[in-house]
N, C-alpha and C. Protein backbone atom coordinates (compact mmCIF):
# COMPACT_ATOMS: atom_id res chain seq x y z
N UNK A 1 26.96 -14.30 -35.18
CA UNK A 1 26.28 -13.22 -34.51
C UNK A 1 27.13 -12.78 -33.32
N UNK A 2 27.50 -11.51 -33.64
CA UNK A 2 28.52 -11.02 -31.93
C UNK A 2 27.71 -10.48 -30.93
N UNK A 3 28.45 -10.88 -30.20
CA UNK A 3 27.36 -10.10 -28.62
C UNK A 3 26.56 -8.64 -29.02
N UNK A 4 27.75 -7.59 -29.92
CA UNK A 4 26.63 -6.00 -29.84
C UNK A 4 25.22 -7.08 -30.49
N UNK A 5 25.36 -7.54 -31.80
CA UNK A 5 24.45 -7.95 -32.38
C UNK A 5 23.42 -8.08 -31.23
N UNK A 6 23.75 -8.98 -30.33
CA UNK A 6 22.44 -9.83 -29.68
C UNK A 6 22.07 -8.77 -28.92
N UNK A 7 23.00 -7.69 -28.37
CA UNK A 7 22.34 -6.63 -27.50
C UNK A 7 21.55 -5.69 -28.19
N UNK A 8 22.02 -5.57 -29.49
CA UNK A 8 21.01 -4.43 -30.07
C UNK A 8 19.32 -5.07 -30.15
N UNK A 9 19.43 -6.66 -30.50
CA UNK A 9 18.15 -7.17 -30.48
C UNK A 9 17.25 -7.13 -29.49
N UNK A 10 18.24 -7.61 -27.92
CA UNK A 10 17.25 -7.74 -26.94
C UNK A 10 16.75 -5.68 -26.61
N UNK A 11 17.73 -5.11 -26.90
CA UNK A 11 17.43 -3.87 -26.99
C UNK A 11 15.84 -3.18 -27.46
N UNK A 12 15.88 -3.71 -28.59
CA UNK A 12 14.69 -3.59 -29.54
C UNK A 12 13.85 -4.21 -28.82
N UNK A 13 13.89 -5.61 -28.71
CA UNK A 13 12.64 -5.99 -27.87
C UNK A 13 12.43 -5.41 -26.73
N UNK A 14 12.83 -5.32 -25.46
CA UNK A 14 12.43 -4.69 -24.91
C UNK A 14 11.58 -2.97 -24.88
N UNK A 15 12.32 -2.19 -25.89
CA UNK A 15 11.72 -1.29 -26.49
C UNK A 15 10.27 -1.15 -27.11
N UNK A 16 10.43 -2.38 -27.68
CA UNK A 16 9.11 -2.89 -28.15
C UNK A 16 7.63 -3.29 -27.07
N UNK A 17 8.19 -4.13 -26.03
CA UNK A 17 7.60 -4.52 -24.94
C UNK A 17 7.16 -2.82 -24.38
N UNK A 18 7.90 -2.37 -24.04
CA UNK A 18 7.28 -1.33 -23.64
C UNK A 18 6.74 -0.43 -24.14
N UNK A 19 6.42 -0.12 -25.43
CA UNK A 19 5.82 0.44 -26.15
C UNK A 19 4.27 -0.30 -26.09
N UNK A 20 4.24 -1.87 -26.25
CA UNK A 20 3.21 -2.56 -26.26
C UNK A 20 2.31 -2.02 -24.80
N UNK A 21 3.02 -2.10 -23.77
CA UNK A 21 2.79 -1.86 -22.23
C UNK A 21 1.91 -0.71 -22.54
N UNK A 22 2.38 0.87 -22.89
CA UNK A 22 1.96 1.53 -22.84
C UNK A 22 0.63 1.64 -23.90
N UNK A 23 0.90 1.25 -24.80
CA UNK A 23 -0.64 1.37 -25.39
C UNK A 23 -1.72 0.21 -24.70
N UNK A 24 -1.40 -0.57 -24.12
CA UNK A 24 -2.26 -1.48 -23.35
C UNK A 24 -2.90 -0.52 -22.24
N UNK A 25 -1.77 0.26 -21.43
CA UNK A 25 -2.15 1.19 -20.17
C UNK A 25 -3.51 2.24 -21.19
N UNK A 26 -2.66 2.69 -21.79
CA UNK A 26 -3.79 4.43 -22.42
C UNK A 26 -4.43 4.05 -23.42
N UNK A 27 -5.01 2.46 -23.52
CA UNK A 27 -6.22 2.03 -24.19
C UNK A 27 -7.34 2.51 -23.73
N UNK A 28 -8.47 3.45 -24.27
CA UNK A 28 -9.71 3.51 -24.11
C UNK A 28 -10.58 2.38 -23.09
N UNK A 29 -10.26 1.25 -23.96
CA UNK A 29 -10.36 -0.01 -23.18
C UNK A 29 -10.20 -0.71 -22.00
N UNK A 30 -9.37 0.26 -21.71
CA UNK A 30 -9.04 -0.13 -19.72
C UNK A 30 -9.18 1.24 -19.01
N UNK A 31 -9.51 2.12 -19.73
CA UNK A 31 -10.39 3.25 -18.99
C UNK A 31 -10.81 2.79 -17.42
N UNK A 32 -12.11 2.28 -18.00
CA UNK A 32 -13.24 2.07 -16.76
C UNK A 32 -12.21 1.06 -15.64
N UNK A 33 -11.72 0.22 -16.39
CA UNK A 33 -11.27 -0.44 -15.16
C UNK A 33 -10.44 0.04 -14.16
N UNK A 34 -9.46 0.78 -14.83
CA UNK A 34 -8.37 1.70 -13.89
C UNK A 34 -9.08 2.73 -13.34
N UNK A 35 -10.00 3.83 -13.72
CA UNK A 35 -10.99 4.81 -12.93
C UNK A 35 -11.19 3.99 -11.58
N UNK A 36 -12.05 2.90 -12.00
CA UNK A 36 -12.64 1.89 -10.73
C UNK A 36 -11.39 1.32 -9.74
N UNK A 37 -10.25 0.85 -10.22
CA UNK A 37 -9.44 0.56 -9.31
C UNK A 37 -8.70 1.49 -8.30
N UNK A 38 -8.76 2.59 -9.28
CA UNK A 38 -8.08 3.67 -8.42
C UNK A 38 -9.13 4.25 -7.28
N UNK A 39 -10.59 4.19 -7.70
CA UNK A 39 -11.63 4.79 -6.51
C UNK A 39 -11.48 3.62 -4.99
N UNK A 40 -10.59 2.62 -4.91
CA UNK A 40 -10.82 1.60 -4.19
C UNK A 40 -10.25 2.43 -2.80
N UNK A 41 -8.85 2.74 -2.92
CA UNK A 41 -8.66 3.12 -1.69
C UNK A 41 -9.77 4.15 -0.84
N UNK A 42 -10.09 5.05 -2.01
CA UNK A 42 -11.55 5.94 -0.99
C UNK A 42 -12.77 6.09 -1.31
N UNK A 43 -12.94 4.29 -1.64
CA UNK A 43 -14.51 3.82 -1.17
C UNK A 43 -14.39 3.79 0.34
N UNK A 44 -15.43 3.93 0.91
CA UNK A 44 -15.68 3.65 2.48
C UNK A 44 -16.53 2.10 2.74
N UNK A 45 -15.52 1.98 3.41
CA UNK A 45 -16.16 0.38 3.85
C UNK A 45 -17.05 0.26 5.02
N UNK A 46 -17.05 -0.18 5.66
CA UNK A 46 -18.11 -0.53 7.16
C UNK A 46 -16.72 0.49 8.16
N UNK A 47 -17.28 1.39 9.04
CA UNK A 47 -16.42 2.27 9.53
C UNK A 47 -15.70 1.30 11.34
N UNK A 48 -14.24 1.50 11.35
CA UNK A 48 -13.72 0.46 11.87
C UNK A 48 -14.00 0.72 13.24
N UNK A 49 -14.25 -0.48 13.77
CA UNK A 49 -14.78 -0.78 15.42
C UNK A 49 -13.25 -1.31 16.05
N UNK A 50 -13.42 -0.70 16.99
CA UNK A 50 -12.28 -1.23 18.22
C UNK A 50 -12.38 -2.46 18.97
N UNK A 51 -11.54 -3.39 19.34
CA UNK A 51 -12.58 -4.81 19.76
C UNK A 51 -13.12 -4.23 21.31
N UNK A 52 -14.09 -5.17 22.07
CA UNK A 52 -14.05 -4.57 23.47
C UNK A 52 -12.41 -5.11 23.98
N UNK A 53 -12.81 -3.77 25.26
CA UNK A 53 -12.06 -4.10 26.19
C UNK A 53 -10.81 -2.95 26.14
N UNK A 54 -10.53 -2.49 24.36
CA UNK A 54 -9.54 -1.74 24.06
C UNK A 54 -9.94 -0.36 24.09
N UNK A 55 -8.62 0.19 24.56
CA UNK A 55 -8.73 2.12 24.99
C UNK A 55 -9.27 2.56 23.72
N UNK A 56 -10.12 3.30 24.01
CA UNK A 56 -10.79 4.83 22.61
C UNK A 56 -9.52 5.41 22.48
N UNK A 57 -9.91 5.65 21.24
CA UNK A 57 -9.02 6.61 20.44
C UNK A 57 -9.07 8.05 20.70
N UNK A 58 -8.17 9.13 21.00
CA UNK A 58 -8.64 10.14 21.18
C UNK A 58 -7.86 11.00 19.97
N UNK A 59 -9.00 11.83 19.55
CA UNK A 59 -7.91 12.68 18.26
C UNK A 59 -7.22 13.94 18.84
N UNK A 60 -6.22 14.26 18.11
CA UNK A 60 -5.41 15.16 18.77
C UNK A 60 -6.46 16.65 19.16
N UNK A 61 -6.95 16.71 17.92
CA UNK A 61 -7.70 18.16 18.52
C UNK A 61 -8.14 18.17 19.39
N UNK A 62 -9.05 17.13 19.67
CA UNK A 62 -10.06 16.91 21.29
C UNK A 62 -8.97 16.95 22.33
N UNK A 63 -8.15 16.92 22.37
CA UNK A 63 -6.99 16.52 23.65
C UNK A 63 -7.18 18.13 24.53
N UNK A 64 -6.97 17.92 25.75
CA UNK A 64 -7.54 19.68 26.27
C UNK A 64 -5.66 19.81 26.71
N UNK A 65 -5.50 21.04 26.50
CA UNK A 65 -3.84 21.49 26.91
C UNK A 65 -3.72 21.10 28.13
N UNK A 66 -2.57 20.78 28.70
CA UNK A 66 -2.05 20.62 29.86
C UNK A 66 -0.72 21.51 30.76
């Protein structure tokens, strides 16, 4: 077996692997789960508190010109 040989194989497999990948991704079957994972970043959690002691935040709009 010469090296092209072994490269055309791992070639294929990998080809293969990723072919597998993708029908795993755009399975019906992992629908719901990926919808749900992706809503994670903008679920709202408990809205974030400053500890005491630390300066308020001021947003830029509120800032009055100077």
């Amino acid at each position: 077996m010469s090296t092209g040989d072994l490269q055309s194989i791992l070639t294929l497999v990998a080809f293969v692997t990723f072919i597998g990948i993708l029908a795993w991704a755009w399975s019906g079957r992992r629908r719901e789960a990926f919808s749900e994972a992706a809503r994670i970043p903008l679920d709202d959690d408990a809205p974030f508190r400053a500890p005491r002691g630390a300066p308020a935040q001021v947003d830029s709009d509120s800032r009055e010109a100077r």
